[in-house]
Structures are given as C-alpha cells and as structure tokens.
Protein backbone atom coordinates (compact mmCIF):
# COMPACT_ATOMS: atom_id res chain seq x y z
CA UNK A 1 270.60 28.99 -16.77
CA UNK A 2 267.71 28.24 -18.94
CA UNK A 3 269.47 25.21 -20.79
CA UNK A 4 270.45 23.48 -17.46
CA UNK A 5 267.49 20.79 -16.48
CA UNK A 6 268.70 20.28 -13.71
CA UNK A 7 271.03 21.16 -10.85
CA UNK A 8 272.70 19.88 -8.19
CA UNK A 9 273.82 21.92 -4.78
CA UNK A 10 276.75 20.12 -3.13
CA UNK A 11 278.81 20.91 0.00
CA UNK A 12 282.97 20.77 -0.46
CA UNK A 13 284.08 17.88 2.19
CA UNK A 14 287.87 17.41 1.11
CA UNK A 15 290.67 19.74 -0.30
CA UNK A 16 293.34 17.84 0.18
CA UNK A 17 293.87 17.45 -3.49
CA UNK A 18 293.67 20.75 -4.69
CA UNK A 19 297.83 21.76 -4.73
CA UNK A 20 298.65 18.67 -6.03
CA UNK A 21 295.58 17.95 -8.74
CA UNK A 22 292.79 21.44 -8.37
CA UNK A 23 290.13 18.80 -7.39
CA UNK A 24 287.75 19.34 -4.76
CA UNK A 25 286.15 16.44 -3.60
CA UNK A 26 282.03 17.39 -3.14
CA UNK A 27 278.53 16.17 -1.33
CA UNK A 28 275.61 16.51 -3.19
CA UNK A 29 273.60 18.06 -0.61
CA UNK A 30 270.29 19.06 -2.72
CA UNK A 31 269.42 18.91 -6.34
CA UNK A 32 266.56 20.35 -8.73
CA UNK A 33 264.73 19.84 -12.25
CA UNK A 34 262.98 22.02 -14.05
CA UNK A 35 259.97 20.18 -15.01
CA UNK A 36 259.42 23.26 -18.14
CA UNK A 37 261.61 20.40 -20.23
CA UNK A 38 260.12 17.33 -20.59
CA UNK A 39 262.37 15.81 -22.39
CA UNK A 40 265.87 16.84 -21.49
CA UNK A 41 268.71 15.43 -24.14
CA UNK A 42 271.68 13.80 -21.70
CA UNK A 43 275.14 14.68 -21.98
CA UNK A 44 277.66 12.57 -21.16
CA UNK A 45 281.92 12.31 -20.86
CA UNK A 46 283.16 9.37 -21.33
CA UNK A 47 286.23 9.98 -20.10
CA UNK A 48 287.98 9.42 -23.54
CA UNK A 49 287.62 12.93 -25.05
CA UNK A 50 284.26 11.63 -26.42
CA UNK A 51 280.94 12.37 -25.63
CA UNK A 52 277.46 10.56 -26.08
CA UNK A 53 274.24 12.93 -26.57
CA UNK A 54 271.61 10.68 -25.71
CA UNK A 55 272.91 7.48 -28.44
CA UNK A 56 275.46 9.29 -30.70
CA UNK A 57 278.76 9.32 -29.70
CA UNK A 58 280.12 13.42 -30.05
CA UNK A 59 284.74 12.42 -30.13
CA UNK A 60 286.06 15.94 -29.26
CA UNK A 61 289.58 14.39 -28.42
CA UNK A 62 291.50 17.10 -30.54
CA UNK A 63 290.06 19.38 -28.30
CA UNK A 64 291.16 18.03 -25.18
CA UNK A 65 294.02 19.03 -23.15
CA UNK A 66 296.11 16.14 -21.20
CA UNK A 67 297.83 17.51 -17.81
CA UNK A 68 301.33 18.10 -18.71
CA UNK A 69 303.04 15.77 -16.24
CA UNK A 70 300.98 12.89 -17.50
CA UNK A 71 302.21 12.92 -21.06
C-alpha cells in the first residue's frame, strides 16, 4: 500500500486462542521500510479508544466496540 512505511512479515506460532478470543498469537519473522518517506507520521492505540499521531492525542472511543461478554 503506498501509505504503509513500513511492514512487517510474521509467522502464526499459537491458535489456541482463536475459539475462545479470534487472536492469533504471531512471530515477526521479517520486516521492511520504504525509505521514499522520510518522515513517516506514527500511529499509535493506546488501548483506551484513543490514539496519538505523533504528539496529539486522536479519542475515537465512541467509535469503539467493547466485546459483548465484557460489558
């Protein structure tokens, strides 16, 4: 994809948890940058339903969606 700056190949090690939770656990195996962007904005989840874009904090907690049997 042309906005991805990088990439990361990974191998699936564990399924265990997939009936109970659809999570795969993963090992990175390889990963890639494209050195075309030189300065790549960052793009993180804080876990929270909010988001920081390299320094401002993005909250997109009305658009998250809780697993039912945890409410």
């Amino acid at each position: 994809m042309a906005e991805c700056f990088a990439n990361i190949e990974c191998r699936v090690v564990d399924t265990s948890l997939v009936a109970d939770y659809s999570l795969f656990l993963v090992e990175p195996v390889r990963a890639w940058t494209d050195p075309s962007q030189p300065q790549p904005q960052l793009f993180h989840h804080r876990g929270d339903g909010t988001f920081t874009l390299d320094g401002p904090t993005i909250d997109l907690k009305d658009r998250m969606t809780k697993w039912q049997y945890l409410m």
